[in-house]
N, C-alpha and C. Protein backbone atom coordinates (compact mmCIF):
# COMPACT_ATOMS: atom_id res chain seq x y z
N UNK A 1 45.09 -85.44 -165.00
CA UNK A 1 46.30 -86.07 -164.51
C UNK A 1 46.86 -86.93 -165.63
N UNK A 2 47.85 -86.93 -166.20
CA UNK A 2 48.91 -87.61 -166.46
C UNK A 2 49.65 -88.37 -166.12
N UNK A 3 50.01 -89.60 -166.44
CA UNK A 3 50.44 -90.89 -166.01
C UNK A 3 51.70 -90.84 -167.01
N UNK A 4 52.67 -91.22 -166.63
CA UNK A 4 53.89 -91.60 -167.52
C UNK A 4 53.62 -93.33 -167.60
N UNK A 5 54.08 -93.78 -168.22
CA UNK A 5 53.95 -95.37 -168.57
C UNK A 5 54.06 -96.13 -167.44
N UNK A 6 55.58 -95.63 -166.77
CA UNK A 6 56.46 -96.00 -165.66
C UNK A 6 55.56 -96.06 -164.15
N UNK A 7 54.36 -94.94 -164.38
CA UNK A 7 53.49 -94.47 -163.20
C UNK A 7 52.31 -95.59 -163.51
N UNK A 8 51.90 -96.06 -164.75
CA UNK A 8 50.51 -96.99 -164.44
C UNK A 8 50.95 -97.94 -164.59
N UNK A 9 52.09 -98.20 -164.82
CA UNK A 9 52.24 -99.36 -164.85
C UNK A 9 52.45 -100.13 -163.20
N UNK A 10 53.21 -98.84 -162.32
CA UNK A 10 53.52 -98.87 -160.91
C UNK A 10 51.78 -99.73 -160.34
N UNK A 11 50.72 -98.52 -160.79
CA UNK A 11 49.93 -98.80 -160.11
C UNK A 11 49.06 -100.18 -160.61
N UNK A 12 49.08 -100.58 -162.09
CA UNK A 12 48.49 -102.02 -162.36
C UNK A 12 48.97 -102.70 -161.60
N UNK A 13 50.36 -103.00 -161.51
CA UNK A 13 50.79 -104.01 -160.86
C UNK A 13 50.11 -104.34 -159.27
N UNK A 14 49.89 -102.96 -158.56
CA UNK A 14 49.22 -102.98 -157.39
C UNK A 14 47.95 -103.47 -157.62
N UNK A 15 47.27 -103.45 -158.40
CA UNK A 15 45.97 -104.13 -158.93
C UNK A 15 45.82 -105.19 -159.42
N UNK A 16 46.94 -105.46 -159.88
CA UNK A 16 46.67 -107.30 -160.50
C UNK A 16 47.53 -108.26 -159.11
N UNK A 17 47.98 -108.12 -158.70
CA UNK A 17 48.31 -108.20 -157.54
C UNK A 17 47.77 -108.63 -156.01
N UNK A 18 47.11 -107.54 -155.73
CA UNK A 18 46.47 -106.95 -154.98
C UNK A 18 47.11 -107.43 -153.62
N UNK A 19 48.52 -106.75 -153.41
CA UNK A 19 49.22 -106.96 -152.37
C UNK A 19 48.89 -105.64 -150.94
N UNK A 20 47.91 -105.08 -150.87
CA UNK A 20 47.45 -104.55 -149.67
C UNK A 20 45.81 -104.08 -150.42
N UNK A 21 45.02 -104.60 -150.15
CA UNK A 21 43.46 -104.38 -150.07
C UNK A 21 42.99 -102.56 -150.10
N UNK A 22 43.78 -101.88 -149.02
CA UNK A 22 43.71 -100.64 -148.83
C UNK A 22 43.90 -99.86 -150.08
N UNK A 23 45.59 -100.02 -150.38
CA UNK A 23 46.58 -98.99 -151.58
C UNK A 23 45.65 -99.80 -152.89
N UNK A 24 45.28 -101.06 -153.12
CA UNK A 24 44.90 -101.48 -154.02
C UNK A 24 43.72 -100.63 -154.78
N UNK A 25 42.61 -99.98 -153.36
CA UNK A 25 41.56 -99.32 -153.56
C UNK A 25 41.68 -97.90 -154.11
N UNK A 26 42.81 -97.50 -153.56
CA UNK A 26 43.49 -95.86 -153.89
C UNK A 26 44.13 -95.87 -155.08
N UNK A 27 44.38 -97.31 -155.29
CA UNK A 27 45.70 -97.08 -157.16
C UNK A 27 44.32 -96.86 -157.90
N UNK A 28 43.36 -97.93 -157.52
CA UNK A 28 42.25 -97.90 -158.51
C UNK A 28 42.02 -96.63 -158.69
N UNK A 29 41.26 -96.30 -157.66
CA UNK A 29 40.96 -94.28 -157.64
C UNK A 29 42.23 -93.62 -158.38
N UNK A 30 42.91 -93.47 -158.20
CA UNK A 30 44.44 -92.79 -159.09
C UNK A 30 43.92 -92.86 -161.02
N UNK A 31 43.92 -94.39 -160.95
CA UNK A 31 43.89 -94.85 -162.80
C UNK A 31 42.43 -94.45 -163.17
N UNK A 32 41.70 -94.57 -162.19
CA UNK A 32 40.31 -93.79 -162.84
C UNK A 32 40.25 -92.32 -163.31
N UNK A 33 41.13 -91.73 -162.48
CA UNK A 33 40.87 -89.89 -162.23
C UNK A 33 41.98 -89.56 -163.20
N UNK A 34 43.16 -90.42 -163.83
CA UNK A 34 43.54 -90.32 -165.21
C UNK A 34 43.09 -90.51 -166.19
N UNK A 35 42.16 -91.83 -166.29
CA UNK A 35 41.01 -91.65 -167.75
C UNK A 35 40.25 -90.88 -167.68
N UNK A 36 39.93 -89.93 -166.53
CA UNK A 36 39.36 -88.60 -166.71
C UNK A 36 38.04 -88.92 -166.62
N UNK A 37 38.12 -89.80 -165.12
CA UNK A 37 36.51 -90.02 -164.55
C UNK A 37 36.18 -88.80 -163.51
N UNK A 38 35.13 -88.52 -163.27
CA UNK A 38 34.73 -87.52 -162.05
C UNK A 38 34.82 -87.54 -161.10
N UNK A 39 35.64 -86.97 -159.99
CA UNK A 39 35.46 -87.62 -158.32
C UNK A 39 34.41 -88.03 -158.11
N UNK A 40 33.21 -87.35 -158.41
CA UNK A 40 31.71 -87.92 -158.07
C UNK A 40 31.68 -89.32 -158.70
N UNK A 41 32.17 -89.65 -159.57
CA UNK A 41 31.75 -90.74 -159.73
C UNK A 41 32.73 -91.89 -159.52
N UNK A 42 34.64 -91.59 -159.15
CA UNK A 42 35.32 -92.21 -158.68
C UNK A 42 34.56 -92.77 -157.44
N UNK A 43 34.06 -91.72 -156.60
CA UNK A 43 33.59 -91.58 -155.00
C UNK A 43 32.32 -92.92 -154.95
N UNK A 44 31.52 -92.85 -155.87
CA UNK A 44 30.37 -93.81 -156.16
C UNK A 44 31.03 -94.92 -156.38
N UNK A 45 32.05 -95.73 -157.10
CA UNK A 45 32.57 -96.59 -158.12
C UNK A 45 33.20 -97.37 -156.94
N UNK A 46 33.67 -96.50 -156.06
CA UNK A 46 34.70 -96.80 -154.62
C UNK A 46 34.09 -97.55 -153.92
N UNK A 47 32.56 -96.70 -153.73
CA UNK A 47 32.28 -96.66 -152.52
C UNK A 47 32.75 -95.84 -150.89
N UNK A 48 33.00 -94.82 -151.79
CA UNK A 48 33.93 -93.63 -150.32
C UNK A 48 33.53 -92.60 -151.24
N UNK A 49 33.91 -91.26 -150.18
CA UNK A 49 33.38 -89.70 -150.10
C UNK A 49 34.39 -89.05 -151.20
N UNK A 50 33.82 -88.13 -151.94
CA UNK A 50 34.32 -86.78 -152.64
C UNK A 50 35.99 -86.84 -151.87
N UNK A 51 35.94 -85.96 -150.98
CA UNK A 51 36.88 -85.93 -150.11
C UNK A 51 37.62 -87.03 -149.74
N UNK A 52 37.58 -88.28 -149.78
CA UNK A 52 38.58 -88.87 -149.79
C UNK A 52 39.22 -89.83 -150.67
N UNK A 53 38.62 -89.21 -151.94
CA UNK A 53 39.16 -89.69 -153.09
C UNK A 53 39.99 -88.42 -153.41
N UNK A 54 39.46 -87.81 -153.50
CA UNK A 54 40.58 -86.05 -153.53
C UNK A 54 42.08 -86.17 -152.41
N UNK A 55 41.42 -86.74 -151.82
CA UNK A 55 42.47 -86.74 -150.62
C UNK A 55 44.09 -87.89 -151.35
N UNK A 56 43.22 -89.55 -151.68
CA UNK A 56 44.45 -90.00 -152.16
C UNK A 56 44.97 -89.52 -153.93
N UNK A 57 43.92 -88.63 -154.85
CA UNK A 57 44.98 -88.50 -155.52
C UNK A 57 45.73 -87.40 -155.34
N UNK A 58 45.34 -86.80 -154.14
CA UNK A 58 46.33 -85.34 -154.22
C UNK A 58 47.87 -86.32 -153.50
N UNK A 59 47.59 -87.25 -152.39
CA UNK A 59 48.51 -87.62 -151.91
C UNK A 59 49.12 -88.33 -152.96
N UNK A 60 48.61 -89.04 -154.19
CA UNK A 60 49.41 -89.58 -155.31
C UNK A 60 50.26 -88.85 -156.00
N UNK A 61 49.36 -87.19 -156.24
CA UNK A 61 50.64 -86.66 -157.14
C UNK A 61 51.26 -85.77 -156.39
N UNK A 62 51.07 -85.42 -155.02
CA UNK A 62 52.73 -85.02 -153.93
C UNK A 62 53.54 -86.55 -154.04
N UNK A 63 53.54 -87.91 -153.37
CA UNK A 63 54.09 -88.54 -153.49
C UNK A 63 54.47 -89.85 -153.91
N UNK A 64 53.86 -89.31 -155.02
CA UNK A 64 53.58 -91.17 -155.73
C UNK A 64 53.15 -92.35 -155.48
N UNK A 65 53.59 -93.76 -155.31
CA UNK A 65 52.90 -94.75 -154.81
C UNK A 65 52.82 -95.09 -153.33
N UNK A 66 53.75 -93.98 -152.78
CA UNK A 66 54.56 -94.20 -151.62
C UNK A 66 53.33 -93.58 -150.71
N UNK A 67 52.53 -92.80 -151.37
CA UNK A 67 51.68 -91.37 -150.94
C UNK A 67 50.29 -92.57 -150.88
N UNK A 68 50.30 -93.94 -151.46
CA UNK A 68 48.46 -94.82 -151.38
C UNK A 68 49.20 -95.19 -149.62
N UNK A 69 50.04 -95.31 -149.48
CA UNK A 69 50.23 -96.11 -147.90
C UNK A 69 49.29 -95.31 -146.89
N UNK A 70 49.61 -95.97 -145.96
CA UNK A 70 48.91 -95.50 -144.55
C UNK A 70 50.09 -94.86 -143.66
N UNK A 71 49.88 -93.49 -143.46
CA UNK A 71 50.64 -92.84 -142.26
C UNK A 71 51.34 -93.52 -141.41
N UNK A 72 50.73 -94.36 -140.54
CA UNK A 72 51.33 -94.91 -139.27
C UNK A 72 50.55 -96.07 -139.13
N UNK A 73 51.65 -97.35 -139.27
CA UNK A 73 51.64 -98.86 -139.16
C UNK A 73 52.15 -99.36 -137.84
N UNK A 74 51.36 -100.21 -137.76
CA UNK A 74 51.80 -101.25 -136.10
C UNK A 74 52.85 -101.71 -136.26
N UNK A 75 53.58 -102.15 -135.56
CA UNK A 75 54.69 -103.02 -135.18
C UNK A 75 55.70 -102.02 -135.97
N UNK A 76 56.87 -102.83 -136.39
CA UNK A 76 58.28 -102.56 -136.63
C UNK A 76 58.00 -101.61 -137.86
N UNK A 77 58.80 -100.21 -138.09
CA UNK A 77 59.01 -99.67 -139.46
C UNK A 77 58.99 -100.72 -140.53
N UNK A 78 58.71 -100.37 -141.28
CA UNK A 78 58.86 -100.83 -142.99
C UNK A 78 60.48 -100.95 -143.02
N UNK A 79 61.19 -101.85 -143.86
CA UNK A 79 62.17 -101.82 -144.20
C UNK A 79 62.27 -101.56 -145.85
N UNK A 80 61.46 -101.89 -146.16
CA UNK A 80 61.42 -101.35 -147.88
C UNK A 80 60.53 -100.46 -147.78
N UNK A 81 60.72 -99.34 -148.83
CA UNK A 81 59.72 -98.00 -148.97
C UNK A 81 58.48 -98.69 -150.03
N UNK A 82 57.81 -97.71 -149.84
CA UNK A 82 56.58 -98.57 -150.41
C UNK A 82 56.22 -98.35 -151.82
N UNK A 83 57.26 -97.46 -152.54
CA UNK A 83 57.27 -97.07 -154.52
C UNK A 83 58.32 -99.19 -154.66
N UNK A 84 59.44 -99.17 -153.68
CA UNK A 84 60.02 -100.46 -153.84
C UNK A 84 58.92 -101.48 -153.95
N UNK A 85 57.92 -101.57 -152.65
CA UNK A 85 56.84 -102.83 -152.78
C UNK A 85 56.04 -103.19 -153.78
N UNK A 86 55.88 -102.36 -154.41
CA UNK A 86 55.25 -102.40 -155.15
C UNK A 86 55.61 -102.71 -156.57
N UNK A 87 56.76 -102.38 -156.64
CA UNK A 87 57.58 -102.66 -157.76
C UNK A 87 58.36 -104.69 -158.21
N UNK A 88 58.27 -104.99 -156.49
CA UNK A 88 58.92 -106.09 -156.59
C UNK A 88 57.62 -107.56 -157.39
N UNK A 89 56.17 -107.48 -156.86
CA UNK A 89 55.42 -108.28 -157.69
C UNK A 89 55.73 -108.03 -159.07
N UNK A 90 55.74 -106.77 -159.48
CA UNK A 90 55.91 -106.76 -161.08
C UNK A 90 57.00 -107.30 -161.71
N UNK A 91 58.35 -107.17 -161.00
CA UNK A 91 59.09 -107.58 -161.33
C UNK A 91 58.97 -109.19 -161.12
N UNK A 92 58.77 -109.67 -160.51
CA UNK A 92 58.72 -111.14 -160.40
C UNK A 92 57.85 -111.59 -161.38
N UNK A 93 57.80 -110.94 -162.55
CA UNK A 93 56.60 -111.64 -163.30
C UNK A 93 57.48 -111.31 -164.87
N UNK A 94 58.84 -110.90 -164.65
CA UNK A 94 59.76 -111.00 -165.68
C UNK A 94 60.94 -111.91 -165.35
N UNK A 95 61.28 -112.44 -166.05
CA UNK A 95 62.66 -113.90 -165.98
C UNK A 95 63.26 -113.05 -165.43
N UNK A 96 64.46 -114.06 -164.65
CA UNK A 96 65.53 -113.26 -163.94
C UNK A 96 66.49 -113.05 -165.18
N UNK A 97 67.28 -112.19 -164.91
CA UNK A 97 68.66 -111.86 -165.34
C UNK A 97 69.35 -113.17 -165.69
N UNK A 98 69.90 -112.95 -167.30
CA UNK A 98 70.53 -114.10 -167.37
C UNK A 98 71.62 -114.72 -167.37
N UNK A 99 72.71 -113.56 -166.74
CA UNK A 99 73.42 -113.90 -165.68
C UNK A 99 73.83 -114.63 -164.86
N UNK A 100 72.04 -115.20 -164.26
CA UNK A 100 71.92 -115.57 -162.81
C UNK A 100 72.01 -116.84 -163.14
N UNK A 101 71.72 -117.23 -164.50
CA UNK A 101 71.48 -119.21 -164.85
C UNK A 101 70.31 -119.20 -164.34
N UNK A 102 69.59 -118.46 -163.62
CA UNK A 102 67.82 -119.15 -163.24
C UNK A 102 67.00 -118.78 -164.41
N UNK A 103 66.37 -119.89 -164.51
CA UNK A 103 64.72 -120.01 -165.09
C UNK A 103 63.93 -119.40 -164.75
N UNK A 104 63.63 -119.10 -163.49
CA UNK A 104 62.78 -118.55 -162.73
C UNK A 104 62.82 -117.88 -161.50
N UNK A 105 62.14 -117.13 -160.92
CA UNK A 105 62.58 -116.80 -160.03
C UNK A 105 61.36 -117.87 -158.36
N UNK A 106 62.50 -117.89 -157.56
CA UNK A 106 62.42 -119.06 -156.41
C UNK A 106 62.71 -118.12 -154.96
N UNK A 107 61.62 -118.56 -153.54
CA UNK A 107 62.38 -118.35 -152.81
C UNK A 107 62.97 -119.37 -151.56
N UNK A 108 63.42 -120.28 -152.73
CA UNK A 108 64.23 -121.11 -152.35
C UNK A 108 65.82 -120.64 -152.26
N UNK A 109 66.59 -120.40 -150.76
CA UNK A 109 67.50 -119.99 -150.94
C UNK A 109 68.91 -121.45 -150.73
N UNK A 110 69.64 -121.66 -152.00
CA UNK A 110 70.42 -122.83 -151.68
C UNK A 110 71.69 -122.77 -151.21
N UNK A 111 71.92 -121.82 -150.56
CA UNK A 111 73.55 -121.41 -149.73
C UNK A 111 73.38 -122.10 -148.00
């Protein structure tokens, strides 16, 4: 597997992060099985089966980061897709636009 920059970088961020415990465990599995570790030994490293480490990187490379989520969540739909969620910690860890006059980014809203 092949990673474009744009793709590990998607998934570090889910790892330094570690904004869902679950996808966090599956990016890991993803960046391992690109340095060209063994499922057998992704599966050991995990702590989970052959099969369901096969399982999230096949669901990684049908659908990208969107593909570590979970099928079906309680309560209300998602309003952001989950390649977006993942994207927004990383971004918060670059200055805003300087445009905006902020230093930083706040979610302090002053309107």
């Amino acid at each position: 597997m092949n990673l474009s920059s744009e793709e590990r970088s998607e998934l570090e961020a889910v790892i330094s992060v570690g904004y869902d415990r679950s996808v966090f465990a599956r990016a890991q599995m993803v960046l391992w099985h690109a340095e060209g570790r063994r499922v057998a030994e992704i599966a050991r490293k995990a702590g989970s089966s052959k099969p369901t480490v096969c399982n999230w990187i096949g669901r990684y490379e049908q659908e990208g980061l969107a593909g570590l989520d979970d099928r079906k969540s309680p309560g209300r739909p998602r309003t952001v897709p989950g390649r977006d969620r993942a994207r927004i910690p990383a971004l918060t860890r670059s200055s805003p636009p300087e445009i905006t006059g902020l230093t930083h980014w706040s979610s302090y809203n002053a309107t």
